[in-house]
N, C-alpha and C. Protein backbone atom coordinates (compact mmCIF):
# COMPACT_ATOMS: atom_id res chain seq x y z
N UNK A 1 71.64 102.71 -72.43
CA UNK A 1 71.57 101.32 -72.88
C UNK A 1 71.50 101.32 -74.41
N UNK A 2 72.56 100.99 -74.70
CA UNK A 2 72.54 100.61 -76.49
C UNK A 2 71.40 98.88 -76.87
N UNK A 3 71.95 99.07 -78.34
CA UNK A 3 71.35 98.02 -78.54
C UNK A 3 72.53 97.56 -79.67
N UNK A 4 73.17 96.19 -79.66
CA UNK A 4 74.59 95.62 -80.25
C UNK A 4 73.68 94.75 -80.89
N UNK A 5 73.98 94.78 -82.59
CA UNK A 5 73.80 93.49 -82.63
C UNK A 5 75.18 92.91 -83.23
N UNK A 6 75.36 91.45 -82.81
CA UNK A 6 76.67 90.52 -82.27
C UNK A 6 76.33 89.54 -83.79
N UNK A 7 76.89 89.99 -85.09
CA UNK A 7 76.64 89.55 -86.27
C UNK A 7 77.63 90.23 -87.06
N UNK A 8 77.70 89.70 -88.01
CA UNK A 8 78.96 90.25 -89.09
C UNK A 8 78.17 90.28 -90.42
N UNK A 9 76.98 89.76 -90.44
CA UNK A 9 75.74 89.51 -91.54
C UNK A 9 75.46 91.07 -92.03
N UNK A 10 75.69 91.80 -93.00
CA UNK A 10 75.10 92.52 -93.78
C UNK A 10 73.28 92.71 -93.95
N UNK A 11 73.03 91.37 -93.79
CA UNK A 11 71.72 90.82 -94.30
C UNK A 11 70.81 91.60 -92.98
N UNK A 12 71.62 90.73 -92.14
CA UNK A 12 70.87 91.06 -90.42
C UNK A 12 71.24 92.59 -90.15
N UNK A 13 72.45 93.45 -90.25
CA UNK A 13 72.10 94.50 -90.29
C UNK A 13 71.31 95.03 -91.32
N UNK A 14 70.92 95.69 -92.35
CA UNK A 14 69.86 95.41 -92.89
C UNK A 14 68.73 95.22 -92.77
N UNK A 15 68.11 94.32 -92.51
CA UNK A 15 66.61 94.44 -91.81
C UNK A 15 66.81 95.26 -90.68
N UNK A 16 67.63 95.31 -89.57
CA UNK A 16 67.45 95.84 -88.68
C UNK A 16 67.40 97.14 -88.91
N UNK A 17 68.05 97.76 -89.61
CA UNK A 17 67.93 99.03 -90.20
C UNK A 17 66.39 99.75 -90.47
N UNK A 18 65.84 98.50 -91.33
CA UNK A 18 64.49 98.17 -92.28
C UNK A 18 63.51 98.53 -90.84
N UNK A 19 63.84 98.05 -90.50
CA UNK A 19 62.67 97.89 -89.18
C UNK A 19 62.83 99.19 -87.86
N UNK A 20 63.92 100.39 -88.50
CA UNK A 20 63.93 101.57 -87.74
C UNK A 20 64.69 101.52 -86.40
N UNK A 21 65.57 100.35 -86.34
CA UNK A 21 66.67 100.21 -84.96
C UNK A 21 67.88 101.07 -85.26
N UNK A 22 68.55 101.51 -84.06
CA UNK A 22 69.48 101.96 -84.07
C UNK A 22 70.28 101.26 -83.47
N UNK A 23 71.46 100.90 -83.86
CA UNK A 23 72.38 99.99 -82.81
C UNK A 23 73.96 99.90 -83.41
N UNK A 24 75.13 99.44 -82.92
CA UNK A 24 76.15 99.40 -83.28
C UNK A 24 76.39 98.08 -83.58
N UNK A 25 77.26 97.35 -83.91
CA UNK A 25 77.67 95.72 -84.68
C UNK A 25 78.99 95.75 -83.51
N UNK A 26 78.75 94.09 -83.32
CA UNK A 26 80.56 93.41 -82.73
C UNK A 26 79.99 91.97 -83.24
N UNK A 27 81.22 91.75 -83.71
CA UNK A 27 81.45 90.55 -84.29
C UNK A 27 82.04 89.15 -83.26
N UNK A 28 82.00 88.67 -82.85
CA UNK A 28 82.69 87.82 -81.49
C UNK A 28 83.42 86.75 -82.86
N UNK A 29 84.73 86.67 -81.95
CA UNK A 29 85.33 85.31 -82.75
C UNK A 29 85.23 83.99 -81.99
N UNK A 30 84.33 83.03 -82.51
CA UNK A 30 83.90 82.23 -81.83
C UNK A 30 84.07 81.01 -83.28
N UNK A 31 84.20 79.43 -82.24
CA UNK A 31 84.23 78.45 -83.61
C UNK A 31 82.92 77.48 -83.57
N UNK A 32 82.84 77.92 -84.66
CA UNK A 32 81.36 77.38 -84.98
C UNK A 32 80.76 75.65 -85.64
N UNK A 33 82.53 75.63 -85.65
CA UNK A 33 82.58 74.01 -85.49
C UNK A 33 82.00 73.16 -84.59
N UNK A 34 82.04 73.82 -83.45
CA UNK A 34 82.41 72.81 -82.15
C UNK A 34 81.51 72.57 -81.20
N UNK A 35 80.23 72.17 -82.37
CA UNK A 35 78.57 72.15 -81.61
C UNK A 35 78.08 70.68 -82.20
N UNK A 36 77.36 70.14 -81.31
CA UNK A 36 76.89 68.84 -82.06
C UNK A 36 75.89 69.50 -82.82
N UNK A 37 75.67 68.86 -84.23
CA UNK A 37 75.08 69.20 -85.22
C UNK A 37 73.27 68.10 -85.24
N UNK A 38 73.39 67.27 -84.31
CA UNK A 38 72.03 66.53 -84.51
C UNK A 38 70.92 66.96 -84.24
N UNK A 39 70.56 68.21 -83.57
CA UNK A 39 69.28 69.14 -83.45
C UNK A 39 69.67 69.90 -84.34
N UNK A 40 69.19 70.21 -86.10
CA UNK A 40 69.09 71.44 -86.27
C UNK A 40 68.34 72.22 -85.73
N UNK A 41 67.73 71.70 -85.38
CA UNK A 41 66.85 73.09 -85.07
C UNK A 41 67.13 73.76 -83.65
N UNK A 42 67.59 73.16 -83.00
CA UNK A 42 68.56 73.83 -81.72
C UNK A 42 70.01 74.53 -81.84
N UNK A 43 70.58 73.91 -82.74
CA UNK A 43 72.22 74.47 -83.23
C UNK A 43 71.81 76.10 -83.33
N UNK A 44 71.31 76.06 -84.26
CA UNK A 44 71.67 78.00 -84.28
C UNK A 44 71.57 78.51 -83.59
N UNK A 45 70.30 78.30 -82.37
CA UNK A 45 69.97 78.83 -80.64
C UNK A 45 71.34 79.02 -80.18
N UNK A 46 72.31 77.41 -80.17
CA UNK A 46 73.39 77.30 -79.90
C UNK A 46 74.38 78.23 -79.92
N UNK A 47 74.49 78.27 -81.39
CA UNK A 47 75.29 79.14 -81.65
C UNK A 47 75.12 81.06 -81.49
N UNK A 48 74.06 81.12 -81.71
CA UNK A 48 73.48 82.73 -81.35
C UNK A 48 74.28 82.81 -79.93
N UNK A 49 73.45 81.68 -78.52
CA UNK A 49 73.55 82.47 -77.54
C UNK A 49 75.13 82.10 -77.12
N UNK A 50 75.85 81.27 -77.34
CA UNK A 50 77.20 81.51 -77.91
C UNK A 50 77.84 82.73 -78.19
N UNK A 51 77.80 83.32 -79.46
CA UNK A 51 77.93 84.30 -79.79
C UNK A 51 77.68 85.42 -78.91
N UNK A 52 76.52 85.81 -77.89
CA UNK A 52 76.08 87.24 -77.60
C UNK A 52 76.41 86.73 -75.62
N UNK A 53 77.00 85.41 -75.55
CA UNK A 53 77.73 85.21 -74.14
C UNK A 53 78.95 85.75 -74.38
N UNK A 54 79.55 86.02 -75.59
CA UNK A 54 80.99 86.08 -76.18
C UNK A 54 80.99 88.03 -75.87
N UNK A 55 79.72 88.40 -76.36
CA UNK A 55 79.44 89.85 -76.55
C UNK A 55 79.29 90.66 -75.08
N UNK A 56 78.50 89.87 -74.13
CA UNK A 56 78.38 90.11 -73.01
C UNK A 56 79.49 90.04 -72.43
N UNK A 57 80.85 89.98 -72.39
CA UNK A 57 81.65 90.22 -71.50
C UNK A 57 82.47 91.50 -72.16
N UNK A 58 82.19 92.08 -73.42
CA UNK A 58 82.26 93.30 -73.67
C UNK A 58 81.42 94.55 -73.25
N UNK A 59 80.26 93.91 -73.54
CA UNK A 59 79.26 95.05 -73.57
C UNK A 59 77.98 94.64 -72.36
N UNK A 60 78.43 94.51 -71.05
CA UNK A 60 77.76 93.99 -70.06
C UNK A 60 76.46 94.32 -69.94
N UNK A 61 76.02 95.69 -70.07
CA UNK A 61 75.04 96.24 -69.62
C UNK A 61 74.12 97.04 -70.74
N UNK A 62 74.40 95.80 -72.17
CA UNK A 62 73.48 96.56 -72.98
C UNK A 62 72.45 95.32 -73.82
N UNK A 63 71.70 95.75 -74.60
CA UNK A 63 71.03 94.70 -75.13
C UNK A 63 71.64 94.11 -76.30
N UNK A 64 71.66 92.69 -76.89
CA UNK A 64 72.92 91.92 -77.17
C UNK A 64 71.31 91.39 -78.21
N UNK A 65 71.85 91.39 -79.59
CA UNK A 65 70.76 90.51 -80.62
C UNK A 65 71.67 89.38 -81.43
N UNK A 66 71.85 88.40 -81.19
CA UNK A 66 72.86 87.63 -81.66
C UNK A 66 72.16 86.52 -82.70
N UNK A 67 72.56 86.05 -83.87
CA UNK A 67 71.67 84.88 -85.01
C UNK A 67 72.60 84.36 -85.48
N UNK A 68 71.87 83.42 -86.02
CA UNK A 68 72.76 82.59 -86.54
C UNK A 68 71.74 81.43 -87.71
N UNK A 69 72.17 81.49 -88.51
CA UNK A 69 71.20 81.09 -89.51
C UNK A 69 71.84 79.74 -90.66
N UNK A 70 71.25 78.32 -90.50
CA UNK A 70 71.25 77.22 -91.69
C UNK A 70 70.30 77.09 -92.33
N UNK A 71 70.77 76.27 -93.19
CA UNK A 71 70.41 75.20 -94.36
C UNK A 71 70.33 73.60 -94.20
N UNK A 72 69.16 73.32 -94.46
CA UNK A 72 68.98 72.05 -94.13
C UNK A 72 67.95 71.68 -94.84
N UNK A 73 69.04 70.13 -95.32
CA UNK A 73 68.15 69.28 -97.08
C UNK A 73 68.25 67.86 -96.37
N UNK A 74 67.23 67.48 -96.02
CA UNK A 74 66.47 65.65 -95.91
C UNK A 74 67.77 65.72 -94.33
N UNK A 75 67.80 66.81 -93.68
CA UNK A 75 68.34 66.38 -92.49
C UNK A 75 70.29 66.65 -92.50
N UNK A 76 70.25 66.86 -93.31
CA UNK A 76 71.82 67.37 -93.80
C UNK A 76 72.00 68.25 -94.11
N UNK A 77 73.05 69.30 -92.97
CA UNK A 77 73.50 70.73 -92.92
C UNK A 77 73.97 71.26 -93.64
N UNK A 78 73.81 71.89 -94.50
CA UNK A 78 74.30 72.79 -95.44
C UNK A 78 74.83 74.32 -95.27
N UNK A 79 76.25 74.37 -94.54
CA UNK A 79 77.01 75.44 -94.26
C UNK A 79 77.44 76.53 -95.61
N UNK A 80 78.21 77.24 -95.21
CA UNK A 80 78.98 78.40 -96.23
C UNK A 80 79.97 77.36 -96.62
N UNK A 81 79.93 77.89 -98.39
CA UNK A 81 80.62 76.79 -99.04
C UNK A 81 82.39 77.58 -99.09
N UNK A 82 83.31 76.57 -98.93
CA UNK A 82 84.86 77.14 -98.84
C UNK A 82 85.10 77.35 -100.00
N UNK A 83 84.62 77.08 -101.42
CA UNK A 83 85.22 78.02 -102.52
C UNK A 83 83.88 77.74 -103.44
N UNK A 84 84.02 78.35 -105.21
CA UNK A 84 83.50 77.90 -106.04
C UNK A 84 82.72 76.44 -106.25
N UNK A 85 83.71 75.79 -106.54
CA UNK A 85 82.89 74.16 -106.47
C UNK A 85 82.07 73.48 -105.38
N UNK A 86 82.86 74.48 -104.35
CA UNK A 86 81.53 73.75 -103.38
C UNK A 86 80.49 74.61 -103.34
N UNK A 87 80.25 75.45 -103.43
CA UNK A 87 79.17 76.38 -103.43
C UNK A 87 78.38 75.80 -105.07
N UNK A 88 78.80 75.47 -105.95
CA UNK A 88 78.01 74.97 -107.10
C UNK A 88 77.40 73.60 -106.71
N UNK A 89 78.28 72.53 -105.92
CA UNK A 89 78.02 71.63 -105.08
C UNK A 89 76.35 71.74 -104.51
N UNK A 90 76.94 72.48 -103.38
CA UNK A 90 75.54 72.86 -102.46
C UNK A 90 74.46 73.21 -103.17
N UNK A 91 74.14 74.23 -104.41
CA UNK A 91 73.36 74.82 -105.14
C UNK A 91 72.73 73.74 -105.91
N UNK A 92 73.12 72.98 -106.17
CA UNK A 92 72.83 71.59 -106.94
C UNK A 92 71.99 70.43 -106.65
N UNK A 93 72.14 70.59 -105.45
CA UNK A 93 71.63 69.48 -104.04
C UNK A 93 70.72 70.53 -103.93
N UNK A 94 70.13 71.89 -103.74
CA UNK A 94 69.30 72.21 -103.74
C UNK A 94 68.12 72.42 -104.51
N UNK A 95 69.00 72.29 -105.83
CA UNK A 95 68.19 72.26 -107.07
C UNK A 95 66.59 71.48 -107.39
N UNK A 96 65.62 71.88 -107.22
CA UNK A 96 64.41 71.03 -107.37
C UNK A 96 64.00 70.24 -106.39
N UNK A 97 64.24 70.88 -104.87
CA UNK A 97 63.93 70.38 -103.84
C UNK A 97 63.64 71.60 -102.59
N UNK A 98 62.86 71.40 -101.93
CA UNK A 98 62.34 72.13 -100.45
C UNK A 98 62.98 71.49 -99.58
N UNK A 99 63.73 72.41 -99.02
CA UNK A 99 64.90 72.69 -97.67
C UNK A 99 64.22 73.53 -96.75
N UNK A 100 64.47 73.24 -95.05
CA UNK A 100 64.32 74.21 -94.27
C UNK A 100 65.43 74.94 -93.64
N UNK A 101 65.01 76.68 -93.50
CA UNK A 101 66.12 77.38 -93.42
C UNK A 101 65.67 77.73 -91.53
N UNK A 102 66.68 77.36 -90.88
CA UNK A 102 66.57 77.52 -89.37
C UNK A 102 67.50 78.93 -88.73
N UNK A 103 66.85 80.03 -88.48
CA UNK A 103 67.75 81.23 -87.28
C UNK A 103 67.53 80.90 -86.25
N UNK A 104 68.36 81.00 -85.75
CA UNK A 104 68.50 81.10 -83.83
C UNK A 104 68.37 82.13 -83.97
N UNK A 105 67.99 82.93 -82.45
CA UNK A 105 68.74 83.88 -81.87
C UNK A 105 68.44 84.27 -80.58
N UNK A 106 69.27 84.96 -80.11
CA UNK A 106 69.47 84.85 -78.65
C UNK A 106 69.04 86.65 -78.15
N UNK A 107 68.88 87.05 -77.50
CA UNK A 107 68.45 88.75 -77.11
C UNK A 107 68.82 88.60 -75.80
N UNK A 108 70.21 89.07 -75.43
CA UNK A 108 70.58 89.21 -73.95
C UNK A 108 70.70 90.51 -73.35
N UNK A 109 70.14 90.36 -72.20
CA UNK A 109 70.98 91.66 -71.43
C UNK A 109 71.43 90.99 -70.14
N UNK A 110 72.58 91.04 -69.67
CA UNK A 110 73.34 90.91 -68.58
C UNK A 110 73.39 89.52 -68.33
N UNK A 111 72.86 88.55 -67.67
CA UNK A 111 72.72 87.50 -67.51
C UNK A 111 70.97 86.89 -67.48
N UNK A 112 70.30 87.72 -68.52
CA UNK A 112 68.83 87.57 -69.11
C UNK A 112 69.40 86.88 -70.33
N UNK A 113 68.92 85.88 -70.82
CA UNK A 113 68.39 85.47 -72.28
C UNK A 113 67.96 85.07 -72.78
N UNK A 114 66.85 85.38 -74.11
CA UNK A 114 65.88 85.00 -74.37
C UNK A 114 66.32 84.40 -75.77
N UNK A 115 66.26 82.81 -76.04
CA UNK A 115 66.69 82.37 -77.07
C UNK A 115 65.12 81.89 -77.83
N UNK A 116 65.46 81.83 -79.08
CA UNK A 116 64.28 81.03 -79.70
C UNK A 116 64.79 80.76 -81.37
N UNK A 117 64.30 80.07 -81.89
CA UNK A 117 64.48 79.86 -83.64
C UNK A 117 62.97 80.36 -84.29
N UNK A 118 63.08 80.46 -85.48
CA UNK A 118 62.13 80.03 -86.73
C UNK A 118 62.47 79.19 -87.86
N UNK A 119 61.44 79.06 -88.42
CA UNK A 119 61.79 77.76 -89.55
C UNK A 119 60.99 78.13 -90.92
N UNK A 120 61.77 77.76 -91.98
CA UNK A 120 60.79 78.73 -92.83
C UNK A 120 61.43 77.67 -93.83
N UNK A 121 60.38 76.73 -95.10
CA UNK A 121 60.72 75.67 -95.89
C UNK A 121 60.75 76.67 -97.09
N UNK A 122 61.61 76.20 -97.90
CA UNK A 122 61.91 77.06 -98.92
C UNK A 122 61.99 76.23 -100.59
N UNK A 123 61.08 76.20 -101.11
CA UNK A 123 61.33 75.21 -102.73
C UNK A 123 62.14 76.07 -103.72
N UNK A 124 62.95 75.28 -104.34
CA UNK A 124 63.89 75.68 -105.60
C UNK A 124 63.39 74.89 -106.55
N UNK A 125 63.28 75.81 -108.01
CA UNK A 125 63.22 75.52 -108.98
C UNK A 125 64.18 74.11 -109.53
N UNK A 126 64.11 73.50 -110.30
CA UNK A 126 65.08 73.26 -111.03
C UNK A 126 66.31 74.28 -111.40
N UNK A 127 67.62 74.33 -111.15
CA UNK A 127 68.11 75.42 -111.97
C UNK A 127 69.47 74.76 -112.59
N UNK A 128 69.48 75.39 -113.81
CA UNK A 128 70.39 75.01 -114.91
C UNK A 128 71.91 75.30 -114.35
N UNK A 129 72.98 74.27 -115.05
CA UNK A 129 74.41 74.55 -114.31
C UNK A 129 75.10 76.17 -114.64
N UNK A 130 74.12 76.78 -115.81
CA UNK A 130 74.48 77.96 -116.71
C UNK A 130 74.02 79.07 -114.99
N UNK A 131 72.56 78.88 -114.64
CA UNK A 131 72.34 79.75 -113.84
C UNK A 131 73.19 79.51 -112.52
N UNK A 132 73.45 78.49 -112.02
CA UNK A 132 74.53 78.73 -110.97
C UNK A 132 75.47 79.45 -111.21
N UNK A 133 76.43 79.04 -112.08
CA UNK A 133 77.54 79.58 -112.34
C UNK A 133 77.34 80.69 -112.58
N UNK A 134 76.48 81.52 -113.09
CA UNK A 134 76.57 82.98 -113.64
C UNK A 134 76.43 83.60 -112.08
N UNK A 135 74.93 82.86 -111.05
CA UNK A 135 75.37 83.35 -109.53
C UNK A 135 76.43 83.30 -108.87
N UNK A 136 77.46 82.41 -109.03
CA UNK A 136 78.39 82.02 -108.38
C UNK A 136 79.51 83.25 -108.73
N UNK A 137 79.35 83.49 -109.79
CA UNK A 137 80.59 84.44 -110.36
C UNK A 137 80.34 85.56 -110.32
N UNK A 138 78.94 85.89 -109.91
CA UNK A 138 78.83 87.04 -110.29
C UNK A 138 77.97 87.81 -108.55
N UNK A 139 77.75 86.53 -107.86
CA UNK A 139 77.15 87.24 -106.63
C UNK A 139 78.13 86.82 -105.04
N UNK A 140 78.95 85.91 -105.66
CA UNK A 140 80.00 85.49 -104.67
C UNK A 140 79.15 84.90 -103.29
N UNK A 141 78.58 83.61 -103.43
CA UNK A 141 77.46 83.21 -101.97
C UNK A 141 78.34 82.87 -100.63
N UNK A 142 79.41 83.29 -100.82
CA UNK A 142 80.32 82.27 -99.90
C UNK A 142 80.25 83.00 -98.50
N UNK A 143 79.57 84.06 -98.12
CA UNK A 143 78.96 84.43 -96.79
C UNK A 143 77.81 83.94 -96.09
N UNK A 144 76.96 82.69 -97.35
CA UNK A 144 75.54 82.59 -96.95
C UNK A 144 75.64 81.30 -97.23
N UNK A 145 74.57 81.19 -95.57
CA UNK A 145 74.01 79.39 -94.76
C UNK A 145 73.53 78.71 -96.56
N UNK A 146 73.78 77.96 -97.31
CA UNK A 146 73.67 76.91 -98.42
C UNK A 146 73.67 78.01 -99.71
N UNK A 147 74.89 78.75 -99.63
CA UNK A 147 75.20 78.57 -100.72
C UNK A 147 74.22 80.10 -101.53
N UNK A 148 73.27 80.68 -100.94
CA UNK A 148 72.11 81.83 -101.50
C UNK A 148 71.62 82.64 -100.79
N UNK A 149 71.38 83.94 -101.64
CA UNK A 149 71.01 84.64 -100.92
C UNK A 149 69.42 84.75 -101.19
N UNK A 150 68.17 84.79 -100.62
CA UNK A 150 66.83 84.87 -101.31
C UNK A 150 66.55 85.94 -101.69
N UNK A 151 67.28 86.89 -101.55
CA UNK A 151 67.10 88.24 -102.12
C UNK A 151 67.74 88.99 -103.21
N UNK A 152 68.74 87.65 -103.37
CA UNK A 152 69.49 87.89 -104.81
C UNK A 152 68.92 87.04 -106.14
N UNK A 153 69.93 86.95 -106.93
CA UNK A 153 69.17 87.00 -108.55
C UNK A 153 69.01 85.53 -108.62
N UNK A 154 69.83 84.15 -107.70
CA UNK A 154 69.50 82.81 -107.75
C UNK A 154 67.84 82.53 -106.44
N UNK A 155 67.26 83.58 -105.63
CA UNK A 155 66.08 83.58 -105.05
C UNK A 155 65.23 84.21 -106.11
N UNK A 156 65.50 85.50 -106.63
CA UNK A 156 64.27 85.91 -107.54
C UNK A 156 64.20 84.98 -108.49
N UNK A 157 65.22 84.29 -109.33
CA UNK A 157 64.67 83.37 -110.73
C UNK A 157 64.60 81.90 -110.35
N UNK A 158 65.06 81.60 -109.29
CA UNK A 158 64.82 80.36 -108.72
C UNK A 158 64.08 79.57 -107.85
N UNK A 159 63.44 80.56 -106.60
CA UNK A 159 62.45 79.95 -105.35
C UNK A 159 61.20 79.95 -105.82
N UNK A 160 60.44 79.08 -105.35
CA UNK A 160 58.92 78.95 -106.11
C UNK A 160 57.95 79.11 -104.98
N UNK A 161 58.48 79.02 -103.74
CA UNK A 161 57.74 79.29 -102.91
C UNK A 161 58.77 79.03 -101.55
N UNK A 162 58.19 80.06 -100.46
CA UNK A 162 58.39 80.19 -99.52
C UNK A 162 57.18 79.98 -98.23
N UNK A 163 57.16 78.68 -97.15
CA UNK A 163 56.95 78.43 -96.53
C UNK A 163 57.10 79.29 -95.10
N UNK A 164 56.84 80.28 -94.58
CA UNK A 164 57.21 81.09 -93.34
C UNK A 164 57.80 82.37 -93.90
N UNK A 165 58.23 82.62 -93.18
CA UNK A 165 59.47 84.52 -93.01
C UNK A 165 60.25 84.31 -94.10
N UNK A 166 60.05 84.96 -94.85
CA UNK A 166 60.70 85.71 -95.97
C UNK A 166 62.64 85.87 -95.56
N UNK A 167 61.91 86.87 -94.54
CA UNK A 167 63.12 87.58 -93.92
C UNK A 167 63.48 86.75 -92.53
N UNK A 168 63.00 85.42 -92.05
CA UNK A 168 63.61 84.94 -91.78
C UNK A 168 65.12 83.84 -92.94
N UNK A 169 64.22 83.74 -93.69
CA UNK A 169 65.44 82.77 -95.01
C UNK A 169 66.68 84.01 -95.07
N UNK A 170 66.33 85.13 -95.34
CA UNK A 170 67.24 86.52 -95.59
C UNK A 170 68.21 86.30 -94.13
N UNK A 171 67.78 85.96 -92.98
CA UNK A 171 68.95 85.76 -92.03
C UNK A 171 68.19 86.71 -90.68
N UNK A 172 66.77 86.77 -90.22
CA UNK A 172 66.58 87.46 -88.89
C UNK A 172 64.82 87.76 -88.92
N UNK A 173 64.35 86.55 -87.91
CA UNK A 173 62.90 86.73 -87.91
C UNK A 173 62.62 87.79 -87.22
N UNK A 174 62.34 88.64 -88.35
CA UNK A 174 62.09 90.41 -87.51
C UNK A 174 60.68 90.26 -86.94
N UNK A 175 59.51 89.85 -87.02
CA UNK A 175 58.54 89.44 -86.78
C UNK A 175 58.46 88.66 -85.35
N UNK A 176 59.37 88.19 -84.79
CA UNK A 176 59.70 87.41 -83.30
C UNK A 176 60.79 87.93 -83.03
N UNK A 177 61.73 88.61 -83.57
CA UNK A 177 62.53 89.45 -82.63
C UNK A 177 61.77 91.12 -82.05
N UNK A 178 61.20 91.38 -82.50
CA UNK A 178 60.40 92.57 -82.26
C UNK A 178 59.55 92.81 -81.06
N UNK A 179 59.37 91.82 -80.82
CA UNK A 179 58.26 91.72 -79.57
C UNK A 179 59.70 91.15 -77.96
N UNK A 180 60.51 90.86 -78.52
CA UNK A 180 61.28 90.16 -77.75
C UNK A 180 62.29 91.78 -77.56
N UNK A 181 62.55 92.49 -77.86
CA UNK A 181 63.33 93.51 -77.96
C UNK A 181 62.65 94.77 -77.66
N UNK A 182 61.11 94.90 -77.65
CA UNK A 182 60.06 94.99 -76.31
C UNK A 182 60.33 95.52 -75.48
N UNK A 183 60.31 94.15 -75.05
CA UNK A 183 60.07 93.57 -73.53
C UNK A 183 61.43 94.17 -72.92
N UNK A 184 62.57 94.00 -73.82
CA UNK A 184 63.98 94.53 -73.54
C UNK A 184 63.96 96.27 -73.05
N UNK A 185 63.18 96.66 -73.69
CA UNK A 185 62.37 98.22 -73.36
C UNK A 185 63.50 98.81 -74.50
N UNK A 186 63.72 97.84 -76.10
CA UNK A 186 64.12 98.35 -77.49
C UNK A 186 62.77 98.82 -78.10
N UNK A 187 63.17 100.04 -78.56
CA UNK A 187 62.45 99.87 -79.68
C UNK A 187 62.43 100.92 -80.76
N UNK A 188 62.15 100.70 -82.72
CA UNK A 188 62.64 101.24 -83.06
C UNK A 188 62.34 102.67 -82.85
N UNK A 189 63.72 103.90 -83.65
CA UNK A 189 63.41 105.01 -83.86
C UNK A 189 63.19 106.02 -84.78
C-alpha cells in the first residue's frame, strides 16, 4: 500500500516531505470551474474529494491525500491570477486587510473517505505598488490560491499575523492530516 498524494502543489509536496512521508504524486485533470462557489468553506472539500475520486480509479487500492486550497476577502474568492495584472489586482485587494485561507482535503482509500477543511485568517500589511511588483516579477504567484505564497518574500515582509496553521495558509493542514493518515495505518518514515 503506497501513499499518492493527488496534487501538483510543490508546497503540499513539501511539507509532506517535512513531516517524514514517503509517497509518489498524480496529478488528476479535473475542472475546477464547475463547483458552486457559495460555501467556501465546503468548495475545497469539493474539490479535494473530486480530485482523489479522479485518483482512485488509477490507484484503487492505495491511500489517496488530495487538497485543495483558497482565498477568501469579505466573502469573495480569490483564485490563481491568469497573468501579471491580475495577480497585482488580487495583491491589492489584499493589501491592509485579513482574509481567510480555506484547504480541503480528502484521504481516500478505496471507497473510504475522510474529507475535512481548516481555516486559518491571515492580516496583510499595507503593501506598496513597488513591493508587489518586485514579488510579482520576481516570485511569479501565478500557481498560488490569491495571488502569495506565505513563505515567500511578499509573506515574510508583508503578513502581520496569522490566525491558525501556518502551514495550513502554505497549502496542507499537516496537523489534521496526520492523525487522519493514522488511522489509514500511514505513517511517516
Amino acid at each position: 500500500m503506497k501513499l499518492i498524494l493527488v496534487s501538483q502543489s510543490p508546497r503540499r509536496k513539501e511539507l509532506l516531505e517535512m513531516a517524514g512521508y514517503r509517497f509518489e504524486v498524480f496529478v488528476p485533470d479535473i475542472d475546477e470551474d464547475g463547483f458552486d462557489h457559495d460555501n467556501y468553506e465546503e468548495l475545497p472539500v469539493l474539490l479535494a474529494r473530486q480530485k482523489a475520486a479522479v485518483a482512485a480509479g488509477v490507484f484503487p487500492s492505495d491511500v489517496l491525500i488530495a487538497a485543495d486550497t483558497i482565498v477568501v476577502l469579505n466573502g469573495e474568492i480569490i483564485g490563481k491570477p491568469g497573468d501579471e495584472s491580475e495577480a497585482f489586482r488580487m495583491l491589492k485587494k489584499l493589501s491592509g486587510n485579513t482574509h481567510t485561507v480555506v484547504t480541503g482535503v480528502c484521504v481516500r482509500k478505496g471507497d473510504t473517505c475522510v474529507g475535512f477543511n481548516d481555516l486559518s485568517l491571515v492580516t496583510f500589511k499595507e503593501l506598496s505598488d513597488d513591493e508587489i511588483n518586485f514579488y510579482i516579477r520576481n516570485y511569479h504567484p501565478f500557481d498560488k490560491a490569491g495571488s502569495y505564497g506565505c513563505q515567500d518574500f511578499i509573506g515574510l515582509i508583508g503578513i502581520e499575523r496569522i490566525e491558525g496553521s501556518f502551514y495550513n495558509v502554505m497549502g496542507l493542514p499537516v496537523h489534521k492530516v496526520y492523525p487522519v493518515l493514522k488511522e489509514f495505518g500511514i505513517l511517516p518514515e
